[in-house]
C-alpha atoms as a PDB file:
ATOM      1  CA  UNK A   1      12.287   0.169 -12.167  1.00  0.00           C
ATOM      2  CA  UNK A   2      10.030  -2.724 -13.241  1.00  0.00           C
ATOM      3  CA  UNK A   3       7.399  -1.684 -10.448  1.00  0.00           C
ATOM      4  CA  UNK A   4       7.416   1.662 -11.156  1.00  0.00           C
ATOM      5  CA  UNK A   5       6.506   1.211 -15.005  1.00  0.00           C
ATOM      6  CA  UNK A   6       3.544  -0.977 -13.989  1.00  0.00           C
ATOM      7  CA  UNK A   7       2.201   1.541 -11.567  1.00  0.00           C
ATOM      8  CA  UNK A   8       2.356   4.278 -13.493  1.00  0.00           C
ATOM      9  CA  UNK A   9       0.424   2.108 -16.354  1.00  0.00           C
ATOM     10  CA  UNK A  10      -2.039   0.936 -13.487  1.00  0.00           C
ATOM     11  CA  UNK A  11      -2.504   4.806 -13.124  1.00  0.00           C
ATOM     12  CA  UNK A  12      -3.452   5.272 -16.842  1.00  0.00           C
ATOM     13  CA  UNK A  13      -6.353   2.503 -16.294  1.00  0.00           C
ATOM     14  CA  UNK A  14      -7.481   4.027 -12.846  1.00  0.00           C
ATOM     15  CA  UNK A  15      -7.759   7.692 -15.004  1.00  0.00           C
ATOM     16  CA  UNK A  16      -9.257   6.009 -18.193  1.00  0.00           C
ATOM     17  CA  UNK A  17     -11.660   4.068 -16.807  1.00  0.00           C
ATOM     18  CA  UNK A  18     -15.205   5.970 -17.166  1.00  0.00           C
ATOM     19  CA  UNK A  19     -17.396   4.873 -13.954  1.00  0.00           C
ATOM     20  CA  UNK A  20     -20.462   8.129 -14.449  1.00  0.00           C
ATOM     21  CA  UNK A  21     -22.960   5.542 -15.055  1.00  0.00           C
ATOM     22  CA  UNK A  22     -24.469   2.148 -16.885  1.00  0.00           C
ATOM     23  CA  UNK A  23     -25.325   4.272 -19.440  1.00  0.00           C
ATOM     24  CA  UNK A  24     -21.833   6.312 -19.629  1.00  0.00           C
ATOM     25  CA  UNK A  25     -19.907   3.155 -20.862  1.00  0.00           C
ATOM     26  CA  UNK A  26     -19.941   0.467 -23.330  1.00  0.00           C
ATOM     27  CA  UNK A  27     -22.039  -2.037 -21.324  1.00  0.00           C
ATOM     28  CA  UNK A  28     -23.058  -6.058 -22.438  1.00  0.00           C
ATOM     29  CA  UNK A  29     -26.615  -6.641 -24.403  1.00  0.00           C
ATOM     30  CA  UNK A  30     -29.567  -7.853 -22.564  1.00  0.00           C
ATOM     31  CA  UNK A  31     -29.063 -11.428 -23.480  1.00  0.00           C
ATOM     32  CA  UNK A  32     -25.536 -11.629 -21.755  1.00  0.00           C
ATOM     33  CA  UNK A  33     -27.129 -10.190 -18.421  1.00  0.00           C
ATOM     34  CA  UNK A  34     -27.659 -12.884 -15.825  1.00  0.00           C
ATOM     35  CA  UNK A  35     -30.958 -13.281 -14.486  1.00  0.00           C
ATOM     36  CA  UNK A  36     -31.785 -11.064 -11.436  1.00  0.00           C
ATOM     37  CA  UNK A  37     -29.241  -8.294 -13.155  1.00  0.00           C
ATOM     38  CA  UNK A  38     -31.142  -6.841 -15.837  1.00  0.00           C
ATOM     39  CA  UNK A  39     -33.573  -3.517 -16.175  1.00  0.00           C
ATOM     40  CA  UNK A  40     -34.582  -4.364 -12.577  1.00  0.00           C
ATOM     41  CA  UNK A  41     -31.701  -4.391 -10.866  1.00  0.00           C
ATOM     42  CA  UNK A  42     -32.355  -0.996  -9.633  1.00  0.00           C
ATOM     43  CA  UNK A  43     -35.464  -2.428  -7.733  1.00  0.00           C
ATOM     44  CA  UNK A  44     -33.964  -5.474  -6.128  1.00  0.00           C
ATOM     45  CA  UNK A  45     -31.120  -3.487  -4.695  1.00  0.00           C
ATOM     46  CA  UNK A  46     -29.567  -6.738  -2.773  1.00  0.00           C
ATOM     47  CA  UNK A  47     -28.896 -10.292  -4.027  1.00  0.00           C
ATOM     48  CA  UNK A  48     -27.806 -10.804  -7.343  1.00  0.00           C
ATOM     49  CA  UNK A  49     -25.619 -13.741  -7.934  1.00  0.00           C
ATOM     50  CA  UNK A  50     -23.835 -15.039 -10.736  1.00  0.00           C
ATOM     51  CA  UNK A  51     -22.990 -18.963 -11.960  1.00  0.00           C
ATOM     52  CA  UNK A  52     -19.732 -20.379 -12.829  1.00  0.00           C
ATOM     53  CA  UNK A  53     -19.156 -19.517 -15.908  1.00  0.00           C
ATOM     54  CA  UNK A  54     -17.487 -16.037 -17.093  1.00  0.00           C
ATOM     55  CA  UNK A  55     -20.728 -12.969 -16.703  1.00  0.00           C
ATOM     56  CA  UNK A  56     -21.193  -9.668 -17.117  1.00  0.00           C
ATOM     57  CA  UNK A  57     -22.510  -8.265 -14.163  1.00  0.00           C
ATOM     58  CA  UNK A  58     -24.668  -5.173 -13.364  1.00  0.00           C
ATOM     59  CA  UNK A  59     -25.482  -3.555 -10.275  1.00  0.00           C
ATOM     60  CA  UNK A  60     -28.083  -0.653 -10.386  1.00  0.00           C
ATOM     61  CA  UNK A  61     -28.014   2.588  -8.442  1.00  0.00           C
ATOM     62  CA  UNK A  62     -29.150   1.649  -4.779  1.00  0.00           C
ATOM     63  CA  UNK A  63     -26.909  -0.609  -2.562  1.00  0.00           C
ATOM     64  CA  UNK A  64     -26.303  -4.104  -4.167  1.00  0.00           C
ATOM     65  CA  UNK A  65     -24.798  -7.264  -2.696  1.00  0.00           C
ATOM     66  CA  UNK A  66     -23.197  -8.895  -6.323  1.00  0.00           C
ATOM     67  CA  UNK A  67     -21.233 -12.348  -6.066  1.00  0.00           C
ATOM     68  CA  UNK A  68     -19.798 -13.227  -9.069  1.00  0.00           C
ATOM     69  CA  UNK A  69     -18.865 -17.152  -8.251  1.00  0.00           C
ATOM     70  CA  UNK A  70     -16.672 -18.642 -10.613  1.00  0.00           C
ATOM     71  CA  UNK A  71     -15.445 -17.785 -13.981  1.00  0.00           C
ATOM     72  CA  UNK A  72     -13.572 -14.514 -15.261  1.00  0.00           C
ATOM     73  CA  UNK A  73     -16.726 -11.994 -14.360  1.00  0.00           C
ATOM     74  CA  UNK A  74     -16.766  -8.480 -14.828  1.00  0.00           C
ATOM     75  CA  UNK A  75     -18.700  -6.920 -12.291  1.00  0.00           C
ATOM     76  CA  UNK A  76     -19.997  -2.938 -12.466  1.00  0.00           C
ATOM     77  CA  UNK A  77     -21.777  -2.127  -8.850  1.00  0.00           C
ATOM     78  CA  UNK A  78     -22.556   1.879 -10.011  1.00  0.00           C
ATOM     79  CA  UNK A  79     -24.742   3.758  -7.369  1.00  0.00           C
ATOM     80  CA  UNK A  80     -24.742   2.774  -3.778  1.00  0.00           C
ATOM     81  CA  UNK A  81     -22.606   1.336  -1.562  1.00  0.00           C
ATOM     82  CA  UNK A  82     -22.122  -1.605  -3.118  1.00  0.00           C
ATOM     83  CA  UNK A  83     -20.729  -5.453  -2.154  1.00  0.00           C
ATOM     84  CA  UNK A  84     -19.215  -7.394  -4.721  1.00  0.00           C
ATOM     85  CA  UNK A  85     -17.551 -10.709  -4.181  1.00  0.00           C
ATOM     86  CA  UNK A  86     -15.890 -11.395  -7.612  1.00  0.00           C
ATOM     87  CA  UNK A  87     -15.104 -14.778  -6.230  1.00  0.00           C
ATOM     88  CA  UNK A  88     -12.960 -17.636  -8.434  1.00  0.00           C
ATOM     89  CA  UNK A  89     -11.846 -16.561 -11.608  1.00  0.00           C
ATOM     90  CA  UNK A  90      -9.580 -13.342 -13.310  1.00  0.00           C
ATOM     91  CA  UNK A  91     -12.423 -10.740 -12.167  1.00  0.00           C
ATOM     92  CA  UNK A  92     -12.399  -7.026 -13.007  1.00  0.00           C
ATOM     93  CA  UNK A  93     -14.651  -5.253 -10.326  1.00  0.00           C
ATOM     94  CA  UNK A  94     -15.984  -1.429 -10.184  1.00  0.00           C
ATOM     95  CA  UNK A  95     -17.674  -0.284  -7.538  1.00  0.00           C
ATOM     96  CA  UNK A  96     -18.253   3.539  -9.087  1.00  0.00           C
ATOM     97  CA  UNK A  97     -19.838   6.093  -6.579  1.00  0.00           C
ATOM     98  CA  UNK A  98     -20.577   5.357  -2.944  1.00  0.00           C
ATOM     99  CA  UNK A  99     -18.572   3.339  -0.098  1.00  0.00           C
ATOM    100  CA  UNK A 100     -18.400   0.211  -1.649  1.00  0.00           C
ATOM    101  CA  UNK A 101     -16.471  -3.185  -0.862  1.00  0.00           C
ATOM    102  CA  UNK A 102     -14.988  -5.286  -3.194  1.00  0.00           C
ATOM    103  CA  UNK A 103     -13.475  -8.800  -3.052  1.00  0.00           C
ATOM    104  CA  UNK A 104     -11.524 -10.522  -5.601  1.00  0.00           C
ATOM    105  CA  UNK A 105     -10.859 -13.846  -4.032  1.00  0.00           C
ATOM    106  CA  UNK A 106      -8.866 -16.312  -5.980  1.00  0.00           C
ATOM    107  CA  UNK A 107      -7.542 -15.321  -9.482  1.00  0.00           C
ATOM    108  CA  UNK A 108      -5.530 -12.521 -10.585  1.00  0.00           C
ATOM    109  CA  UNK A 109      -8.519  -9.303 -10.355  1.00  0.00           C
ATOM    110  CA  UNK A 110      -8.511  -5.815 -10.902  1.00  0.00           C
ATOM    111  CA  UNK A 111     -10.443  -3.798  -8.798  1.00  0.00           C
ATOM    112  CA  UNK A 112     -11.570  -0.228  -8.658  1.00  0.00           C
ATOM    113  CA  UNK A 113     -13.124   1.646  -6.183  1.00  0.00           C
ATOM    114  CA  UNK A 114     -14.380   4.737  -7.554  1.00  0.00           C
ATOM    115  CA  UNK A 115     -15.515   7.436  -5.969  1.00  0.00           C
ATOM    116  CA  UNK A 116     -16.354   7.303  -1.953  1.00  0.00           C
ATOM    117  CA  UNK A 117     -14.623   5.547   0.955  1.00  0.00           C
ATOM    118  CA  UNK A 118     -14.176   2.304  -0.690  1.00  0.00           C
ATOM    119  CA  UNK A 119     -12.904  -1.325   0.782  1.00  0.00           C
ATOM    120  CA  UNK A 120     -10.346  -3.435  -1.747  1.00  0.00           C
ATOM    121  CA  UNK A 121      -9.072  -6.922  -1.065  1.00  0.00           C
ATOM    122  CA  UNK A 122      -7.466  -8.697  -3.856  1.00  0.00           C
ATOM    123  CA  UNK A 123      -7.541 -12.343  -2.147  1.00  0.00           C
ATOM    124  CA  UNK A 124      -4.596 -14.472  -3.723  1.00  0.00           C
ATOM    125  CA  UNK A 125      -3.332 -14.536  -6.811  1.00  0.00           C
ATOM    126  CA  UNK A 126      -1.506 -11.103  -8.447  1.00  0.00           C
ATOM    127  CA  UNK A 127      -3.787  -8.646  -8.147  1.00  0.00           C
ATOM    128  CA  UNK A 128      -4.062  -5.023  -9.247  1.00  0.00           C
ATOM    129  CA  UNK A 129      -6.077  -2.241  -7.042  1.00  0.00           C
ATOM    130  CA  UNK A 130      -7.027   0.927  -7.579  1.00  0.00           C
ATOM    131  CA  UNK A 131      -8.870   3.160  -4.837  1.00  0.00           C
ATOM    132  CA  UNK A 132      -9.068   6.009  -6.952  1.00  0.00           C
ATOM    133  CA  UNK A 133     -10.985   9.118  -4.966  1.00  0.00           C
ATOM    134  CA  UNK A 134     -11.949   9.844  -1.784  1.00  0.00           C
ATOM    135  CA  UNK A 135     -10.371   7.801   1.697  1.00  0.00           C
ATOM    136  CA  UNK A 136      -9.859   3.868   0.590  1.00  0.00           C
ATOM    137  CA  UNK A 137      -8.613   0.337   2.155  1.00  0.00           C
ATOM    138  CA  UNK A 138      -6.271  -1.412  -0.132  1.00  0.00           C
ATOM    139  CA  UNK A 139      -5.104  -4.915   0.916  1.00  0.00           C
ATOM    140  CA  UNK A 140      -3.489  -7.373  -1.767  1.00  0.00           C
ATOM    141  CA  UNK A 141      -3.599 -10.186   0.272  1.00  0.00           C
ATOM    142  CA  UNK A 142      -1.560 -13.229  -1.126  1.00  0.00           C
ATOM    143  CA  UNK A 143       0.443 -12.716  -4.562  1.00  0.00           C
ATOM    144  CA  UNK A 144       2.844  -9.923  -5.813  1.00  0.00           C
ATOM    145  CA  UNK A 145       0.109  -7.174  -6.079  1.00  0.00           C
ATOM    146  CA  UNK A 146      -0.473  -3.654  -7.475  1.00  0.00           C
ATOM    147  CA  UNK A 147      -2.085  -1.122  -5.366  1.00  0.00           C
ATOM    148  CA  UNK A 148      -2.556   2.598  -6.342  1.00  0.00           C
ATOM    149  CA  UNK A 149      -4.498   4.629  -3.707  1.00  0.00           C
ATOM    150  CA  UNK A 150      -5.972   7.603  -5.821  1.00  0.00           C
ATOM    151  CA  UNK A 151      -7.140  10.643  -3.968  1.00  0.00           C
ATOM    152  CA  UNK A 152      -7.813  11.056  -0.711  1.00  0.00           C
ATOM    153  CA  UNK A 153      -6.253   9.481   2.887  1.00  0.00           C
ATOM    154  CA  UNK A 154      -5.669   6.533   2.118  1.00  0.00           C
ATOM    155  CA  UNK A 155      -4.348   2.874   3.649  1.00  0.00           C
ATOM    156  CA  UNK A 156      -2.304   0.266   1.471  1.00  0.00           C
ATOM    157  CA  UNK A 157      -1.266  -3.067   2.607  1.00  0.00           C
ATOM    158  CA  UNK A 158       0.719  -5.631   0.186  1.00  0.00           C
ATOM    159  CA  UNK A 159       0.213  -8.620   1.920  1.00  0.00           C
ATOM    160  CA  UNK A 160       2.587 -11.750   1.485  1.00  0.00           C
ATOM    161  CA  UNK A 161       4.088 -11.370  -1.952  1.00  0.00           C
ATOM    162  CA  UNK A 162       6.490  -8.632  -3.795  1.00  0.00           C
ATOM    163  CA  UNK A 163       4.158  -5.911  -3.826  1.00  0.00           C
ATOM    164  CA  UNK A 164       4.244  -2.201  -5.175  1.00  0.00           C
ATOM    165  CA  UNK A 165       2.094   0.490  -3.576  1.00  0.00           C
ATOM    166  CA  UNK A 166       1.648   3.560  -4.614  1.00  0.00           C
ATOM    167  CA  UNK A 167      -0.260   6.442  -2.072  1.00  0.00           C
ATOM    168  CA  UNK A 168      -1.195   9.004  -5.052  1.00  0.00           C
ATOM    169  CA  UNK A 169      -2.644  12.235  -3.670  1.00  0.00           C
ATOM    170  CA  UNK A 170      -3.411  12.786  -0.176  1.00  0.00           C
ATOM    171  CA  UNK A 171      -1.619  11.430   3.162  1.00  0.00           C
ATOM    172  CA  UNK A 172      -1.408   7.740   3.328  1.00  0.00           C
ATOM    173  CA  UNK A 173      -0.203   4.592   4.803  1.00  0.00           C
ATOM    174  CA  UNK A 174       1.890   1.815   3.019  1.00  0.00           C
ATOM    175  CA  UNK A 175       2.818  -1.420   4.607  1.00  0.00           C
ATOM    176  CA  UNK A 176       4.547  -3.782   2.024  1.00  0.00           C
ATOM    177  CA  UNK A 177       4.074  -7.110   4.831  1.00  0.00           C
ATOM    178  CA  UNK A 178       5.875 -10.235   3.705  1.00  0.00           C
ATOM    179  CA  UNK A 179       7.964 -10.389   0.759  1.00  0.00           C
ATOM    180  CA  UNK A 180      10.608  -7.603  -1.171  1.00  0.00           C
ATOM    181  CA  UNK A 181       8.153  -4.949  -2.070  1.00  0.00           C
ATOM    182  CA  UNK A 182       8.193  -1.707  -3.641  1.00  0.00           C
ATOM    183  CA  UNK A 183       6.711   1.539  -1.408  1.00  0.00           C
ATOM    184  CA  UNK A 184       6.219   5.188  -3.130  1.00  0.00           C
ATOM    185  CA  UNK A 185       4.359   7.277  -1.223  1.00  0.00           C
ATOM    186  CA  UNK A 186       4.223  10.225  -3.787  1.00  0.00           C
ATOM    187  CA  UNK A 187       2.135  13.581  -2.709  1.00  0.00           C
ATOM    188  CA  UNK A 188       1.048  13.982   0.854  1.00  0.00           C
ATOM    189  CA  UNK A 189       2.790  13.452   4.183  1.00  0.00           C
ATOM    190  CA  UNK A 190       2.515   9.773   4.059  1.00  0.00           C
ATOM    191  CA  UNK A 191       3.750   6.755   6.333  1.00  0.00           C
ATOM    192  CA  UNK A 192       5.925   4.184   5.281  1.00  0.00           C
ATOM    193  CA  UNK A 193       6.678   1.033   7.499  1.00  0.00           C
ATOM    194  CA  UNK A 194       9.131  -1.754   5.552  1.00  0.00           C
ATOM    195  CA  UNK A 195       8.187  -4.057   8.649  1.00  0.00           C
ATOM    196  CA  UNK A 196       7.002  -7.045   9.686  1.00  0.00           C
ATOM    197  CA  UNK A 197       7.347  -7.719  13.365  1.00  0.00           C
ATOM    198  CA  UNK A 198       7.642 -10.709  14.969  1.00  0.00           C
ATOM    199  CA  UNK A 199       9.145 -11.657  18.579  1.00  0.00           C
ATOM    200  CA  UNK A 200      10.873  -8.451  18.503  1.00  0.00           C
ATOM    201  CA  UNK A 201      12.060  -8.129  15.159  1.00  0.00           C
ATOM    202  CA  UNK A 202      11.628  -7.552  11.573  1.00  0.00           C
ATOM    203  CA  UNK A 203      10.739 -10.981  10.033  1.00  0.00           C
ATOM    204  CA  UNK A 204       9.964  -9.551   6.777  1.00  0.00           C
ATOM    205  CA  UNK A 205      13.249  -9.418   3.344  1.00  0.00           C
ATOM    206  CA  UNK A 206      14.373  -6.477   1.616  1.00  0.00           C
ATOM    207  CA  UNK A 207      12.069  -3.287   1.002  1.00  0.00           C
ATOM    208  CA  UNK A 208      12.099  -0.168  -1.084  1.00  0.00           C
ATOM    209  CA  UNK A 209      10.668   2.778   0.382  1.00  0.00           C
ATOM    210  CA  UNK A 210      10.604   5.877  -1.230  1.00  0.00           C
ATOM    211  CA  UNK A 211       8.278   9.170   0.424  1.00  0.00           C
ATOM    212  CA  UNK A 212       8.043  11.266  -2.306  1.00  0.00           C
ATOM    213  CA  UNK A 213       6.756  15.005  -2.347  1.00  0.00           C
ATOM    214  CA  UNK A 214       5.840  15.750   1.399  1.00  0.00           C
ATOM    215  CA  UNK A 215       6.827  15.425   5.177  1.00  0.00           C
ATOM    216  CA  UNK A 216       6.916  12.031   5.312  1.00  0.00           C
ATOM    217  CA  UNK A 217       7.543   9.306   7.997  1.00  0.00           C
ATOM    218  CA  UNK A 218       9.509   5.931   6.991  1.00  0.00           C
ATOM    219  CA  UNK A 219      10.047   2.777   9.265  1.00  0.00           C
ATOM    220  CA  UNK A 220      12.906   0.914   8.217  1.00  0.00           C
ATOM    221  CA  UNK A 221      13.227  -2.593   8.523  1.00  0.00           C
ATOM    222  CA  UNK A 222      16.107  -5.058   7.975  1.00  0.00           C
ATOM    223  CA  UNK A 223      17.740  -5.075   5.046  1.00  0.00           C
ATOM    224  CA  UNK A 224      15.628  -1.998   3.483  1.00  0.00           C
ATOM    225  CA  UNK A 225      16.950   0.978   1.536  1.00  0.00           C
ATOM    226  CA  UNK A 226      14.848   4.354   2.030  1.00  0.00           C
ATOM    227  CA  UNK A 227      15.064   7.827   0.277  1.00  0.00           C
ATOM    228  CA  UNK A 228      12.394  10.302   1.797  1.00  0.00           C
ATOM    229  CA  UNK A 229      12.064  12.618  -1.654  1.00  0.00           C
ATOM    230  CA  UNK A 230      11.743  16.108  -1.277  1.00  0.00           C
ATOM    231  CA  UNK A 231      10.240  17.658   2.364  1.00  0.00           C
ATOM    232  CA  UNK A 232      11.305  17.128   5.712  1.00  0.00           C
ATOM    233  CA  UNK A 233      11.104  13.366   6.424  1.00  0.00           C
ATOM    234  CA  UNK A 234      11.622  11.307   9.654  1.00  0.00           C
ATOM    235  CA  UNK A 235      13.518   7.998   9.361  1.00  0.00           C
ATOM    236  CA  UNK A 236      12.809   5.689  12.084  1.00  0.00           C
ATOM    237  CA  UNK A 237      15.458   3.054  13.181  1.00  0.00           C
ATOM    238  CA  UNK A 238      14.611   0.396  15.752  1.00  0.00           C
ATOM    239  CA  UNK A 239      15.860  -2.285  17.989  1.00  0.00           C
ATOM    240  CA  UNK A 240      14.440  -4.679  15.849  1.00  0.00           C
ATOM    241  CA  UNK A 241      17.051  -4.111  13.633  1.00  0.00           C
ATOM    242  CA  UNK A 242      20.049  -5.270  16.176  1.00  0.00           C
ATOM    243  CA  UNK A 243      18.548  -9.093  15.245  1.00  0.00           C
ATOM    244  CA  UNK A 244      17.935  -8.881  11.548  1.00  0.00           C
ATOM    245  CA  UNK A 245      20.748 -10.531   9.464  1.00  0.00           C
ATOM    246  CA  UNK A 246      21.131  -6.933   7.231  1.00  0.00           C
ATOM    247  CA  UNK A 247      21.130  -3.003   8.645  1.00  0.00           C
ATOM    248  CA  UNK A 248      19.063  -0.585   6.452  1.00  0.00           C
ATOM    249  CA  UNK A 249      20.144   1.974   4.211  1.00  0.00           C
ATOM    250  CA  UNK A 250      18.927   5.545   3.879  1.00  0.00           C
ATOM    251  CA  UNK A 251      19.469   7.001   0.904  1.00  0.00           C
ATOM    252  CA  UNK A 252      19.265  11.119   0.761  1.00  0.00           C
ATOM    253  CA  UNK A 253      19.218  11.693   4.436  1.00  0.00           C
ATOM    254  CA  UNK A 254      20.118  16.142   5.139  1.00  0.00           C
ATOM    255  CA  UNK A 255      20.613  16.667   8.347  1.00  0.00           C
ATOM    256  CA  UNK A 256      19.280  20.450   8.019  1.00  0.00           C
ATOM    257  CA  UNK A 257      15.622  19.493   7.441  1.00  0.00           C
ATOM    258  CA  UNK A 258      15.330  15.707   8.408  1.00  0.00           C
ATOM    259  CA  UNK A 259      15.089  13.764  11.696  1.00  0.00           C
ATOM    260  CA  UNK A 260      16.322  10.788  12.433  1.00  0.00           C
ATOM    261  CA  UNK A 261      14.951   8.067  15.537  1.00  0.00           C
ATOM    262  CA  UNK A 262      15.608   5.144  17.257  1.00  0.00           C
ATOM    263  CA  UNK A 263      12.827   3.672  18.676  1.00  0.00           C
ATOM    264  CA  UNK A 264      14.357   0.999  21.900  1.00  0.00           C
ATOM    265  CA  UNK A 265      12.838  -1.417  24.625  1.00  0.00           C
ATOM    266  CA  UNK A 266      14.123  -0.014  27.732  1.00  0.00           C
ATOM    267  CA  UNK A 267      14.179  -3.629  29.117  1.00  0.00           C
ATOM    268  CA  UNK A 268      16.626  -4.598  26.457  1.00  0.00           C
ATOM    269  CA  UNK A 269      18.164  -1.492  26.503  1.00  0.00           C
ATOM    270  CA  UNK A 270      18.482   0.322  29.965  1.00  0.00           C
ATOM    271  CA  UNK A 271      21.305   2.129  28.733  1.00  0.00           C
ATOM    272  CA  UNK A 272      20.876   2.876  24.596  1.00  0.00           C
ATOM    273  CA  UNK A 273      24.099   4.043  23.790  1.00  0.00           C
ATOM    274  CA  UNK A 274      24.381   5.369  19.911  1.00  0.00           C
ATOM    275  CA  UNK A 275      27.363   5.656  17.826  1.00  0.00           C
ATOM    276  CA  UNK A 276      28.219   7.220  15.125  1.00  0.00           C
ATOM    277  CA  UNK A 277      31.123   6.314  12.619  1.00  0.00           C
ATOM    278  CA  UNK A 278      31.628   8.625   9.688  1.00  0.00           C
ATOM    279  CA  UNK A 279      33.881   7.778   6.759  1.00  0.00           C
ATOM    280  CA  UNK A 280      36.562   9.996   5.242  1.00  0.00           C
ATOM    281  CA  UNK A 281      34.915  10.945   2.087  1.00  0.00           C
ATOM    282  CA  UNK A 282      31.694  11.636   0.481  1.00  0.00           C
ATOM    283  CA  UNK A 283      31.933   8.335  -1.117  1.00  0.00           C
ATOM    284  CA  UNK A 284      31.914   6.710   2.293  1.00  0.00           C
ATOM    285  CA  UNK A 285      28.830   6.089   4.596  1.00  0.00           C
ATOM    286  CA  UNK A 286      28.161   6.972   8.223  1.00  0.00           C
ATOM    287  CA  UNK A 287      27.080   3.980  10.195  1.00  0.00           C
ATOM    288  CA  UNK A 288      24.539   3.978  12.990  1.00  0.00           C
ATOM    289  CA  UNK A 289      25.316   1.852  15.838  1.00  0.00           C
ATOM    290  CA  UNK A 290      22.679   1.116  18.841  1.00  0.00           C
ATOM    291  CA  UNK A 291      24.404  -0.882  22.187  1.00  0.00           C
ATOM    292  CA  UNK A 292      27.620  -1.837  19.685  1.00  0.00           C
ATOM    293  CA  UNK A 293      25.194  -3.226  16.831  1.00  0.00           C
ATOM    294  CA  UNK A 294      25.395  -1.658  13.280  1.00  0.00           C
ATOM    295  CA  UNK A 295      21.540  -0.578  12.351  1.00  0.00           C
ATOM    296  CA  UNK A 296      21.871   1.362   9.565  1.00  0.00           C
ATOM    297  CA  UNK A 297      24.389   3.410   7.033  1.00  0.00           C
ATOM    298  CA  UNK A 298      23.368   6.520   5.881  1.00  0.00           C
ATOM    299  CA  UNK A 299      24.564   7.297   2.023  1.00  0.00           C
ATOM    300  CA  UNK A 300      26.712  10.342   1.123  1.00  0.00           C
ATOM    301  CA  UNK A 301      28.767  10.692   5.046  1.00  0.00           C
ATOM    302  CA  UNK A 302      26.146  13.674   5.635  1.00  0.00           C
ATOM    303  CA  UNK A 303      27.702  15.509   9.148  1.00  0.00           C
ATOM    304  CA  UNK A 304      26.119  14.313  11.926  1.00  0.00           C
ATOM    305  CA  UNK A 305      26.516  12.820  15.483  1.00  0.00           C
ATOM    306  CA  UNK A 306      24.992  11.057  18.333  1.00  0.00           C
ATOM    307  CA  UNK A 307      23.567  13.872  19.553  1.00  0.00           C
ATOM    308  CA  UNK A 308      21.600  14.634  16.149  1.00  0.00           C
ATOM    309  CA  UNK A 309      19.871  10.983  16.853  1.00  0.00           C
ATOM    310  CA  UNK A 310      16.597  11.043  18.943  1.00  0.00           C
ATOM    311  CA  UNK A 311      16.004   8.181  20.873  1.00  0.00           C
ATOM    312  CA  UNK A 312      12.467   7.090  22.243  1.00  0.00           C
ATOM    313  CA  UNK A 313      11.836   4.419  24.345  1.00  0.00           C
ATOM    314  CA  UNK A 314       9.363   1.813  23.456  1.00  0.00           C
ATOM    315  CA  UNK A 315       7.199   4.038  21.107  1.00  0.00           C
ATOM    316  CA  UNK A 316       5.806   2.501  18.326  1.00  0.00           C
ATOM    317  CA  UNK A 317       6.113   5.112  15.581  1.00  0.00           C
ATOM    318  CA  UNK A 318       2.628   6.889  14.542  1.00  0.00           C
ATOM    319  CA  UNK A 319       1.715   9.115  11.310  1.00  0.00           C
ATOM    320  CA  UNK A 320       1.463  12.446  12.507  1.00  0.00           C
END
């Protein structure tokens, strides 16, 4: 898959990239340094601004606040927990070690977080992120976007666009929002949620959602196709499906180790009643009804019944 492919090389970048110090890469020469971003960066911590033409950008090893303005900047915070607002412009922003938060703005960026509890928003345009370690924030805003979350516990959010998010290592959140996107949650016991709700019901096109390695959770929304990966998963179904114009799809679902739930409104339900029809062969489906309305088809006519189906009023579903 196309997706896929350019995570996986998004991956090799995150790994490469070498983020020990100012001194551990290739850095610019002192005449390409803006002013305020030179040998004493270290001692004016806060405050260093760019122009609008394309800079080189270097933060020291205290706390910096680092707007790039316009122009196709690259932008290296290092030590601290660094801001750095890469603003117009294709920007490439690093925050290395310490809780840093990084802004791409308009342009197609590339942002890495390094190591510590890092913030990521990749404004519009397509933008690739990359938390790397530790427990990170990665929104993609507007724009098909790539987001990789690293190590750690970690929360990904695509935005409007047809996004791909992968967790990486550690339990983690994906939300694709608006558009077709691609989910893989990988290792971990992660959460996946293909919606985007709106007056009731899933607003948002067709998703991908894969778990991975794990016990993982996955939210289907309308239209979406799901495969949990090895574990036992939980596949959630919903009433928001009954007003969506396609059911979902799960892909690999055995009943002897996963669960399957439909979430309901008791006010539009009083009565759920599910249904189950099963095909005749393994080349068949079984199709989920809720109240008479087809919600999803489950691929491979695995054996199961009505009474296999938990149902749970009015719960939104929670990672856990």
């Amino acid at each position: 898959m196309l997706y896929l492919a350019g995570l996986l090389g998004l991956l090799m970048v995150a790994t490469m990239v070498d983020f020990s110090s100012p001194e551990g890469q290739d850095g610019p020469d002192s005449e390409e340094v803006p002013e305020g971003s030179s040998e004493n960066a270290e001692e004016e911590e806060i405050g260093i601004e760019g122009t609008p033409l394309a800079e080189v950008i270097s933060g020291g090893t205290d706390s910096d606040t680092i707007r790039g303005m316009g122009g196709d900047d690259q932008i290296g915070g290092y030590g601290g927990d660094d801001s750095i607002d890469g603003g117009e412009g294709d920007d490439d922003l690093r925050g290395d070690a310490g809780n840093d938060t990084l802004a791409g703005a308009e342009g197609d960026d590339s942002l890495f977080g390094g190591d510590g509890d890092d913030s990521l928003t990749g404004g519009a345009g397509n933008d690739d992120l990359a938390g790397q370690e530790d427990n990170d924030l990665l929104a993609g805003g507007a724009g098909n976007d790539r987001l990789l979350g690293g190590g750690g516990a970690d929360s990904l959010f695509g935005g409007t666009g047809e996004d791909a998010l992968q967790g990486g290592i550690g339990n983690d959140t994906l939300a694709g929002g608006l558009g077709q996107d691609t989910l893989m949650g990988d290792d971990g016991d992660d959460l996946l949620d293909g919606r985007v709700m709106a007056e009731g019901h899933d607003a948002d096109g067709r998703d991908f959602l894969n778990g991975g390695d794990g016990n993982d959770r996955i939210v289907l929304g309308a239209g979406d196709w799901a495969d949990g990966g090895e574990g036992e998963d939980e596949f959630v179904l919903g009433d928001w499906l009954t007003l969506g114009e396609e059911s979902a799809t799960i892909a690999d679902y055995d009943p002897a180790v996963d669960r399957l739930v439909v979430v309901f409104d008791p006010a539009a339900h009083p009565e759920p009643a599910i249904t189950v029809e099963r095909g005749a062969t393994e080349e068949d489906a079984a199709r989920i009804f809720l109240d008479g309305t087809l919600i999803a088809e489950i691929l491979g006519n695995p054996a199961i019944g009505s009474a296999d189906i938990t149902l749970v009023a009015d719960a939104a579903p929670a990672h856990g």
